[in-house]
C-alpha atoms as a PDB file:
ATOM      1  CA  UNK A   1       0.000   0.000   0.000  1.00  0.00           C
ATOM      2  CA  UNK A   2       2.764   2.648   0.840  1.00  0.00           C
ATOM      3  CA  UNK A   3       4.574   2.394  -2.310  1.00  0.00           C
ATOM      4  CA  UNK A   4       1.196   3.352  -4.144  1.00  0.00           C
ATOM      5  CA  UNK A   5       0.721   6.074  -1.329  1.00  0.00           C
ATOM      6  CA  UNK A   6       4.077   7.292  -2.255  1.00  0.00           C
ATOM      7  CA  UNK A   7       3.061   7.481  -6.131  1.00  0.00           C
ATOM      8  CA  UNK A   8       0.119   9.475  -5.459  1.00  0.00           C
ATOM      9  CA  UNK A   9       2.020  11.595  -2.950  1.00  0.00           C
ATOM     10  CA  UNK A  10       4.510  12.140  -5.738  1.00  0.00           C
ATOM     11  CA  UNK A  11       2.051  12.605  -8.443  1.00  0.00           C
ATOM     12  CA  UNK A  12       0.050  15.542  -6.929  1.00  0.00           C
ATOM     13  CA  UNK A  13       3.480  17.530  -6.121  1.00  0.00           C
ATOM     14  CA  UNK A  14       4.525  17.338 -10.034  1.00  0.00           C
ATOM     15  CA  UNK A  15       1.903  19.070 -10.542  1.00  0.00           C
ATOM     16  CA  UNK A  16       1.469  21.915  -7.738  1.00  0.00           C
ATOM     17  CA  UNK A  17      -2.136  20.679  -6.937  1.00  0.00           C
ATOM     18  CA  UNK A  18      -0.414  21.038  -3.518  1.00  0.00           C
ATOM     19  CA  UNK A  19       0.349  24.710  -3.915  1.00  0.00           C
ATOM     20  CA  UNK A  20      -3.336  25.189  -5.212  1.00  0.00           C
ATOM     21  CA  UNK A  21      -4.701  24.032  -1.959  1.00  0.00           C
ATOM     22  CA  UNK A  22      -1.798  25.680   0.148  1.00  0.00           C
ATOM     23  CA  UNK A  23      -2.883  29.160  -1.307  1.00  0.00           C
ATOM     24  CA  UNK A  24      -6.304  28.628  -0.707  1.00  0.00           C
ATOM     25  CA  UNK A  25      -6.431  27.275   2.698  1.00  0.00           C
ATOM     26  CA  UNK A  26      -3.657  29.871   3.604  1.00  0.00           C
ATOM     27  CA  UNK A  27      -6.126  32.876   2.044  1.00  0.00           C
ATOM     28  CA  UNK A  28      -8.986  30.913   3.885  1.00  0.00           C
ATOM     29  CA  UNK A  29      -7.308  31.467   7.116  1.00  0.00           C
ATOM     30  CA  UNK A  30      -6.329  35.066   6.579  1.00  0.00           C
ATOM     31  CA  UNK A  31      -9.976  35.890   5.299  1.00  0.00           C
ATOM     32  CA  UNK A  32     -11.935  34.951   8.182  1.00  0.00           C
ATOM     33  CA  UNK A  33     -10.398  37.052  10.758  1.00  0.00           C
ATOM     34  CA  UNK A  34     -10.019  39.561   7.714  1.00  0.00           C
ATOM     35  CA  UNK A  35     -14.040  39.701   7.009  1.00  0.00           C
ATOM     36  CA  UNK A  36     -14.787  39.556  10.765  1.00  0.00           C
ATOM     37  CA  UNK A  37     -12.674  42.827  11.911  1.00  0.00           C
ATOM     38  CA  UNK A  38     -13.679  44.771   9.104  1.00  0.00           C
ATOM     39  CA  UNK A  39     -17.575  43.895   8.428  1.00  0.00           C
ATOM     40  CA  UNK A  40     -18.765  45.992  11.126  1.00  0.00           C
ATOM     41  CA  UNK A  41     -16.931  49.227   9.329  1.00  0.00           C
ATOM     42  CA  UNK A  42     -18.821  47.839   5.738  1.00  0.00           C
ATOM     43  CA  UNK A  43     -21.800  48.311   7.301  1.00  0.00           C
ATOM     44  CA  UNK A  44     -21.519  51.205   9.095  1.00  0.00           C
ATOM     45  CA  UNK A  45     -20.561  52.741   5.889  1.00  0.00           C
ATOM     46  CA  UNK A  46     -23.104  51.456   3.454  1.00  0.00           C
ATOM     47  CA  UNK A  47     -26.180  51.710   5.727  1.00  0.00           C
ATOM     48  CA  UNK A  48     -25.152  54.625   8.283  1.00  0.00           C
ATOM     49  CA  UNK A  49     -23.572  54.570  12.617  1.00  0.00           C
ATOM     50  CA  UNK A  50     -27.407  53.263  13.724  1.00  0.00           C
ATOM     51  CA  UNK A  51     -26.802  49.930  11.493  1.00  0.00           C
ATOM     52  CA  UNK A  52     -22.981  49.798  12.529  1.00  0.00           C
ATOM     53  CA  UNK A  53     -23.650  50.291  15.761  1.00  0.00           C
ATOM     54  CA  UNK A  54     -25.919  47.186  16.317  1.00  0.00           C
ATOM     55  CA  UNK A  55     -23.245  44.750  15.129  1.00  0.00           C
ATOM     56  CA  UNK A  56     -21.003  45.859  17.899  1.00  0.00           C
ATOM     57  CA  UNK A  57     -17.730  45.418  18.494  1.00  0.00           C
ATOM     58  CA  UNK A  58     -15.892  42.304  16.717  1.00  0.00           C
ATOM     59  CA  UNK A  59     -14.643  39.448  18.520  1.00  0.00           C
ATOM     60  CA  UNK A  60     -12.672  36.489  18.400  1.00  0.00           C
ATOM     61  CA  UNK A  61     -16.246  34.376  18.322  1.00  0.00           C
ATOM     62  CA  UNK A  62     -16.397  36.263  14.919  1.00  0.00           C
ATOM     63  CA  UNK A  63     -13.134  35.274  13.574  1.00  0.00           C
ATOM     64  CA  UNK A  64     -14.222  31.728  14.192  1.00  0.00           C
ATOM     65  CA  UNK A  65     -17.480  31.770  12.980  1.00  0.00           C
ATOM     66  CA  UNK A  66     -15.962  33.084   9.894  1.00  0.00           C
ATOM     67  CA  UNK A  67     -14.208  30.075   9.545  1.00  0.00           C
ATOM     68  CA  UNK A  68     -16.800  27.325  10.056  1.00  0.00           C
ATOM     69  CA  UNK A  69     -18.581  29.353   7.267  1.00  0.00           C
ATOM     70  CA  UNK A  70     -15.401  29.348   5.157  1.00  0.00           C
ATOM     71  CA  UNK A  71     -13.913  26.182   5.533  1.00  0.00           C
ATOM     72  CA  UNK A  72     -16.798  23.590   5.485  1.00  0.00           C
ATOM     73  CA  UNK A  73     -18.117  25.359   2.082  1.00  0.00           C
ATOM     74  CA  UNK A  74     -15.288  27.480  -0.054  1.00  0.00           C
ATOM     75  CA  UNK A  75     -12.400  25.428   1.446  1.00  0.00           C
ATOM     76  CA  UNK A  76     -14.165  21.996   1.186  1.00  0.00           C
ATOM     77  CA  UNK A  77     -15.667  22.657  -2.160  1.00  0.00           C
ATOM     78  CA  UNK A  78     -12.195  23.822  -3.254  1.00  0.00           C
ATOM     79  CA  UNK A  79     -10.675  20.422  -1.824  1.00  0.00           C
ATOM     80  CA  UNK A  80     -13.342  18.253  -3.777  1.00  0.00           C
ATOM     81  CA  UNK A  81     -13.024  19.607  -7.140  1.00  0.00           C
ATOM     82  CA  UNK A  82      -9.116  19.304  -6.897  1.00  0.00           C
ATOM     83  CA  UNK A  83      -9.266  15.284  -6.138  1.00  0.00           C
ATOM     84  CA  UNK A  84     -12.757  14.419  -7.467  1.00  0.00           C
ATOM     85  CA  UNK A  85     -11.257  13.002 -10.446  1.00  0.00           C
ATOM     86  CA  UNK A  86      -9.244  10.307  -8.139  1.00  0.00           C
ATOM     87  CA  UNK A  87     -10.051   7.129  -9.124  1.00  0.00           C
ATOM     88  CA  UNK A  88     -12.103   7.782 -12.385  1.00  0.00           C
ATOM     89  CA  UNK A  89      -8.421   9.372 -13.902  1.00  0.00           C
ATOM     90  CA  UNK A  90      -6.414   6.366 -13.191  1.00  0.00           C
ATOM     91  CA  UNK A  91      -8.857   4.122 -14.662  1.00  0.00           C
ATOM     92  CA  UNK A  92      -9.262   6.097 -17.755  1.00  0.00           C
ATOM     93  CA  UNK A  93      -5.370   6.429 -17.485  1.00  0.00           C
ATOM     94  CA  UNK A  94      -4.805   2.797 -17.646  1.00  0.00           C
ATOM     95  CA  UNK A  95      -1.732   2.780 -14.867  1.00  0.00           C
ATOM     96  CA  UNK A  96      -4.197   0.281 -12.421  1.00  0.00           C
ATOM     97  CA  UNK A  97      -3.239  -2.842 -13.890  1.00  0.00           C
ATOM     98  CA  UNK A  98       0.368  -1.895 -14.012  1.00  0.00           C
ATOM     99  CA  UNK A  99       0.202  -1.544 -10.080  1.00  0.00           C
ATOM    100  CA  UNK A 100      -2.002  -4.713  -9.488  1.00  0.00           C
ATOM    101  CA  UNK A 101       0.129  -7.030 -12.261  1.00  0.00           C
ATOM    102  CA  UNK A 102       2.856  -6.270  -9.851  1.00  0.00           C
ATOM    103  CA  UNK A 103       1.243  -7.727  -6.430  1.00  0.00           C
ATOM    104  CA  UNK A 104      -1.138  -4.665  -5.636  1.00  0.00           C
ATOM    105  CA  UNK A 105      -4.256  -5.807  -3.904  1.00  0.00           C
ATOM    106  CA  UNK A 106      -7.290  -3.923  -5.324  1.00  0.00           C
ATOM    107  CA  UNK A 107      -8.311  -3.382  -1.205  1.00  0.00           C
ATOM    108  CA  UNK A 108      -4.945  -1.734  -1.051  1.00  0.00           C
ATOM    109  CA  UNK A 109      -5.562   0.644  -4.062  1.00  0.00           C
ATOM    110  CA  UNK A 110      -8.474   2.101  -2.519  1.00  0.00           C
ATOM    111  CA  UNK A 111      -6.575   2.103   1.017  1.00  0.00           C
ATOM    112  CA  UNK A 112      -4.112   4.265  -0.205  1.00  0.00           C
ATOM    113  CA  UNK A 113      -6.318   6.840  -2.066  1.00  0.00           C
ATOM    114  CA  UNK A 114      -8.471   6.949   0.978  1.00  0.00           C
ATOM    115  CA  UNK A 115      -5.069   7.815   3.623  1.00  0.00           C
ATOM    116  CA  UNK A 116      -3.632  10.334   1.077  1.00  0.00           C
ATOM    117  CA  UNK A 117      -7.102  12.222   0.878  1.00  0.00           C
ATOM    118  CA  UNK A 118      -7.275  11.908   4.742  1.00  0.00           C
ATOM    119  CA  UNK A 119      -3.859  13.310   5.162  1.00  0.00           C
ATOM    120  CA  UNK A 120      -4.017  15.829   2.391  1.00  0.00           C
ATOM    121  CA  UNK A 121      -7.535  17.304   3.660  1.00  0.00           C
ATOM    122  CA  UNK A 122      -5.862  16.953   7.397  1.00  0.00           C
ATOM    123  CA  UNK A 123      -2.532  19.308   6.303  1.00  0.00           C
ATOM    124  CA  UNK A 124      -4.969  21.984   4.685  1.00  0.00           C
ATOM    125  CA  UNK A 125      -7.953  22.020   7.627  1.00  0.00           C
ATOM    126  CA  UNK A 126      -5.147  22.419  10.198  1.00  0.00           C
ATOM    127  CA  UNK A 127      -3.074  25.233   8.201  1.00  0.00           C
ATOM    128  CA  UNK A 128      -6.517  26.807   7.879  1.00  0.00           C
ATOM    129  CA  UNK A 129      -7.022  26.847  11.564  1.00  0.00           C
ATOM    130  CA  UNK A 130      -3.631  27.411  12.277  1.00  0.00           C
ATOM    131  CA  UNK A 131      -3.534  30.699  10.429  1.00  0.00           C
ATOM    132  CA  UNK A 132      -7.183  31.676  11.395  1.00  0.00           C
ATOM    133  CA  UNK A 133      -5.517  31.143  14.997  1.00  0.00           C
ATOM    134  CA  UNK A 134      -2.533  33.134  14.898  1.00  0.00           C
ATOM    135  CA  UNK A 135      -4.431  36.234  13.131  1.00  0.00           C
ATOM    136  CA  UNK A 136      -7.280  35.473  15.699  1.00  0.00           C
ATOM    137  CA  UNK A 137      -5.344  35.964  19.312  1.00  0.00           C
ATOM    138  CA  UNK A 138      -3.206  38.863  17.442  1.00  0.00           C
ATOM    139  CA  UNK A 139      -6.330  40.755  17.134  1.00  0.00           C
ATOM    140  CA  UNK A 140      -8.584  39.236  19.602  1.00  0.00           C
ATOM    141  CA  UNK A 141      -8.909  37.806  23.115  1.00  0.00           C
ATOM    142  CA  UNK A 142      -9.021  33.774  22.247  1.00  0.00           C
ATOM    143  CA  UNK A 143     -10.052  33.320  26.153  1.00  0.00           C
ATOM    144  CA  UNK A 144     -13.866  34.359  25.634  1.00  0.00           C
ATOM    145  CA  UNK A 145     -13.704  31.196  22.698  1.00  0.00           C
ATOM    146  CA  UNK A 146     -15.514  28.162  24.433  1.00  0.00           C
ATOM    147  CA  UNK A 147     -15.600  25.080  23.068  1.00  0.00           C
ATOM    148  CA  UNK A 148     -13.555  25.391  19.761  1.00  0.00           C
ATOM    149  CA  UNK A 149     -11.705  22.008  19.801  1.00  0.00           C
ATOM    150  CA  UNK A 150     -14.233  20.022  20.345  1.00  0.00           C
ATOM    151  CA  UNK A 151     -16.332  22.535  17.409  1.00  0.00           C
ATOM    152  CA  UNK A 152     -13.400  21.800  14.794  1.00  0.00           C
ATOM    153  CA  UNK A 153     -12.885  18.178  15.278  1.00  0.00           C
ATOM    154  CA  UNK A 154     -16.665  17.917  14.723  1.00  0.00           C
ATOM    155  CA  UNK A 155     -16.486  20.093  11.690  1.00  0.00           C
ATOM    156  CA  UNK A 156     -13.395  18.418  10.493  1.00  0.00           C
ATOM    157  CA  UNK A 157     -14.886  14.972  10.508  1.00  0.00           C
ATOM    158  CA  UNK A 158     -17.980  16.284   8.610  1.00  0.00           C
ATOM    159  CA  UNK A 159     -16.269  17.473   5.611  1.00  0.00           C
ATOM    160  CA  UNK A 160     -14.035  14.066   5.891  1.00  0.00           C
ATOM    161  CA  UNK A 161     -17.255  11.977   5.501  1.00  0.00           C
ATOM    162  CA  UNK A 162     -17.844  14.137   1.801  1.00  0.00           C
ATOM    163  CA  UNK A 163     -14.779  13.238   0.812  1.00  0.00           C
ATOM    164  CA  UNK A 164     -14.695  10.200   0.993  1.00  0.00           C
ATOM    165  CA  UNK A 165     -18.228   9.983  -0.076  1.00  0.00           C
ATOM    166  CA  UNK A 166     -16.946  11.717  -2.956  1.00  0.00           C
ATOM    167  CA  UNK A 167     -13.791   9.753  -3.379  1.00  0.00           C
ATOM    168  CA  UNK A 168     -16.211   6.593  -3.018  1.00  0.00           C
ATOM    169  CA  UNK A 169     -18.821   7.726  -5.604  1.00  0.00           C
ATOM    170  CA  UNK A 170     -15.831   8.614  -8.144  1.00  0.00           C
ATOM    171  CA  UNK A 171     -14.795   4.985  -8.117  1.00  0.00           C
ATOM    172  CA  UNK A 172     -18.126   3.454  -8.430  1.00  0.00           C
ATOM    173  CA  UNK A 173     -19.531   5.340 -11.223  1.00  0.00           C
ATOM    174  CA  UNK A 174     -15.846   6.088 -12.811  1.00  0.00           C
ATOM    175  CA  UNK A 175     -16.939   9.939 -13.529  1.00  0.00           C
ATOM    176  CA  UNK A 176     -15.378  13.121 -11.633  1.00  0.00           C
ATOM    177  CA  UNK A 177     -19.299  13.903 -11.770  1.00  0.00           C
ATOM    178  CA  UNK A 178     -20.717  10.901 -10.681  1.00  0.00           C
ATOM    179  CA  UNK A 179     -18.654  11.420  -7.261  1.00  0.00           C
ATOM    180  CA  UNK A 180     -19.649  14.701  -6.728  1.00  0.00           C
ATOM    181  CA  UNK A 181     -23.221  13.709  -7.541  1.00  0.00           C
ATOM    182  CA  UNK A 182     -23.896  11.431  -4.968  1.00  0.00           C
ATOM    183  CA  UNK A 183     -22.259  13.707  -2.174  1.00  0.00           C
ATOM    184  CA  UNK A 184     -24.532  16.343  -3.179  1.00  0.00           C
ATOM    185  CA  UNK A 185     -27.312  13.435  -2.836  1.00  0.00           C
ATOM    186  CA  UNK A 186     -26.129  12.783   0.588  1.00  0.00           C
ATOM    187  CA  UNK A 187     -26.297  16.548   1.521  1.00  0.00           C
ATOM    188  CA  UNK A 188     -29.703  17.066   0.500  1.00  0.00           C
ATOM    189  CA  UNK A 189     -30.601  14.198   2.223  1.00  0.00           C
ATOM    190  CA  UNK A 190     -28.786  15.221   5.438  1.00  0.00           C
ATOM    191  CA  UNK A 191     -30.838  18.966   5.145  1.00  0.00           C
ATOM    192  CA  UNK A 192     -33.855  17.081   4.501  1.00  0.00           C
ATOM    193  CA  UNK A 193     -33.384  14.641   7.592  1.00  0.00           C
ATOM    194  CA  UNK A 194     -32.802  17.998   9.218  1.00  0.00           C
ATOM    195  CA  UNK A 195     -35.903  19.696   8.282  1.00  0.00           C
ATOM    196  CA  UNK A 196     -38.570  17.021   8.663  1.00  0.00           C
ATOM    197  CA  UNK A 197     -37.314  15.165  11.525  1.00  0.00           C
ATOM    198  CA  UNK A 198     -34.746  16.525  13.900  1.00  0.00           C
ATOM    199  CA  UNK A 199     -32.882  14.466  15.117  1.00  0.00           C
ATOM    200  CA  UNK A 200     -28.715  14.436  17.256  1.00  0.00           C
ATOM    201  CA  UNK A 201     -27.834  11.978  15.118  1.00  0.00           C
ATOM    202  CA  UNK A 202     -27.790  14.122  12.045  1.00  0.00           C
ATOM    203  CA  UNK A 203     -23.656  15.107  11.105  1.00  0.00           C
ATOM    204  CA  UNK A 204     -25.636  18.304   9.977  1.00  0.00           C
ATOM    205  CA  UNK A 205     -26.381  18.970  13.904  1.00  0.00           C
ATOM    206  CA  UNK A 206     -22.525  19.374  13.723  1.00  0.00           C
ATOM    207  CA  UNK A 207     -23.320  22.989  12.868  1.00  0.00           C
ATOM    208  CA  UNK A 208     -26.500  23.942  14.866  1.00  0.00           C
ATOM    209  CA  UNK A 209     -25.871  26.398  17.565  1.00  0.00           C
ATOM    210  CA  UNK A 210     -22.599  26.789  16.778  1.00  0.00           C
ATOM    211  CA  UNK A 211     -22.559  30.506  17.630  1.00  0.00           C
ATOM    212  CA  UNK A 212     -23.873  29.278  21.334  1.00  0.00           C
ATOM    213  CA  UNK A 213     -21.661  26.670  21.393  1.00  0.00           C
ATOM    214  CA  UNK A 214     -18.474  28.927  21.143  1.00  0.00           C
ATOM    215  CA  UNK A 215     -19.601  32.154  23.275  1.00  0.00           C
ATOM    216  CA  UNK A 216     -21.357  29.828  25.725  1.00  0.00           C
ATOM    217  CA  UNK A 217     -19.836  26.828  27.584  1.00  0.00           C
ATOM    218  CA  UNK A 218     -23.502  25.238  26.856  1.00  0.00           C
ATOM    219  CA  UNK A 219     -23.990  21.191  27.141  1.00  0.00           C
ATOM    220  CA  UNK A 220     -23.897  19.887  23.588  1.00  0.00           C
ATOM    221  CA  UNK A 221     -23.247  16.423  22.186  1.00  0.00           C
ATOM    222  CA  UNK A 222     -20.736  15.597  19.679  1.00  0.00           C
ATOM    223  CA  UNK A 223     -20.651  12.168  19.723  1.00  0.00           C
ATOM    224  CA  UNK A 224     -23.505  10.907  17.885  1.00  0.00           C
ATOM    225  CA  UNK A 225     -23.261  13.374  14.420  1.00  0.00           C
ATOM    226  CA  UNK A 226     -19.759  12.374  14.406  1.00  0.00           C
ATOM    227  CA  UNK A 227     -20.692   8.534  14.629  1.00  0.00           C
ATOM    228  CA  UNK A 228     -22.840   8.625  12.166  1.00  0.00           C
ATOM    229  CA  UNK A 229     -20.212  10.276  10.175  1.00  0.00           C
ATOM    230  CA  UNK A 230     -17.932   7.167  10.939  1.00  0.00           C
ATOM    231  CA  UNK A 231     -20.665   5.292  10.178  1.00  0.00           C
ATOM    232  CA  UNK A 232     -21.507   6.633   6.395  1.00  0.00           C
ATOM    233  CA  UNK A 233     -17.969   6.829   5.747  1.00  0.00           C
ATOM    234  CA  UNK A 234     -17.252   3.112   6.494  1.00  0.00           C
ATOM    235  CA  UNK A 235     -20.568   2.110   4.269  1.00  0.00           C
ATOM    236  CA  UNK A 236     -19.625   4.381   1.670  1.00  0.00           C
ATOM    237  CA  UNK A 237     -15.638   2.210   1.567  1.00  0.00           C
ATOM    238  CA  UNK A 238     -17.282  -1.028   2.302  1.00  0.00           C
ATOM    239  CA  UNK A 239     -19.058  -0.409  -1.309  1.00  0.00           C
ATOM    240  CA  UNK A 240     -16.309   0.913  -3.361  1.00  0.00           C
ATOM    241  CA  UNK A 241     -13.710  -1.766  -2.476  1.00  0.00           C
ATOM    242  CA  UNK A 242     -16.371  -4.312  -3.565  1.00  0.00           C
ATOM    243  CA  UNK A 243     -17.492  -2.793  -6.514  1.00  0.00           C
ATOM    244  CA  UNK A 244     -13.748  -2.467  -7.577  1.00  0.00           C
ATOM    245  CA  UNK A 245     -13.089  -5.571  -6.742  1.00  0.00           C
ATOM    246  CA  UNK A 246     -15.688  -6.483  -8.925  1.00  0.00           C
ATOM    247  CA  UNK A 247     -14.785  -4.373 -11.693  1.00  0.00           C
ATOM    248  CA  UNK A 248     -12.814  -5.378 -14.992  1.00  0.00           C
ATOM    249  CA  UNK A 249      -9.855  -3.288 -15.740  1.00  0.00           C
END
């Protein structure tokens, strides 16, 4: 499995998909303190004091709430389109069988995707943080921020769960679209769970009252969005290792 890793590690370097994602996540970071110091002076100029005066003063709360706005949608979205194309490229590519005439078990393929998409979404969501952090206690006092690690692990493992959903849906139907289909399935099934039956066990709930959670030390849950993350994630591998193992090349 780690020599095919290794490829794929190599692979996306050639080609400065890496610096792509660096820039991004990097701008992501600087934007959210960025758009939370400054949109109380926007407003205050486009509608007039009364308007800017209701927004009050910015905090670090702000600065994060920027970011579980940015990262979970621009960054993710970002992240997906660059490694949609996984699986459905190297079977359109042809380099498989090379890998598998040589020993490579087909589980191991899809093992190896799966870890360098975990570690690749894991370096940009913590240089995103990590930036968003610095610029964040420079500005702000972090103290009055309740509840933020256990707020990005949760948000962290949601976006995980599209990608591999994504990653998963790329290899079964073989099209960059086809992925990114059936993770836009599972959303609008998530926000339709949501709005016709609430329930804790949605990984949408991973985002309710998340202003609450971070100004408030309130009593919240974690564990069962995040296991039902785990658990969509593990159905969602289950079916693509059998379907390529299944699968002529």
């Amino acid at each position: 499995m780690m020599p095919f890793f290794k490829k794929e590690w190599d692979s996306y370097f050639l080609t400065n998909r890496w610096l792509i994602l660096l820039v991004i996540f990097i701008a992501l970071g600087i934007l959210n303190p960025f758009t939370a110091k400054i949109t109380p002076y926007l407003i205050e100029n486009m509608l007039g004091d009364e308007f800017g005066s209701l927004m009050g003063e910015p905090s670090a709360i702000d600065s994060w709430l920027q970011f579980f706005k940015n990262v979970p949608q621009l960054g993710l979205i970002a992240f997906l389109l660059m490694m949609a194309n996984s699986m459905s490229k190297e079977l359109q590519d042809g380099t498989l069988p090379i890998f598998l005439a040589k020993g490579l078990k087909r589980k191991s393929v899809i093992s190896a995707k799966l870890l360098f998409h975990t570690v690749m979404w894991t370096l940009c969501y913590l240089i995103a943080s990590g930036v968003t952090y610095l610029y964040t206690i420079y500005y702000w006092d972090q103290s009055v921020v309740q509840q933020l690690v256990p707020a990005l692990v949760g948000i962290y493992g949601f976006a995980l769960m599209f990608i591999i959903v994504t990653f998963c849906g790329n290899t079964i139907t073989n099209s960059t679209m086809g992925g990114l289909l059936i993770s836009g399935i599972l959303f609008m099934i998530l926000v339709f769970w949501n709005t016709f039956q609430s329930s804790k066990w949605n990984p949408l709930g991973l985002f309710n009252q998340i202003e609450e959670r971070l100004a408030q030390d309130v009593l919240f849950s974690y564990g069962e969005p995040i296991v039902m993350a785990i658990a969509v994630m593990i159905v969602s591998v289950i079916g693509a290792i059998q379907h390529f193992n299944k699968r002529a090349l």
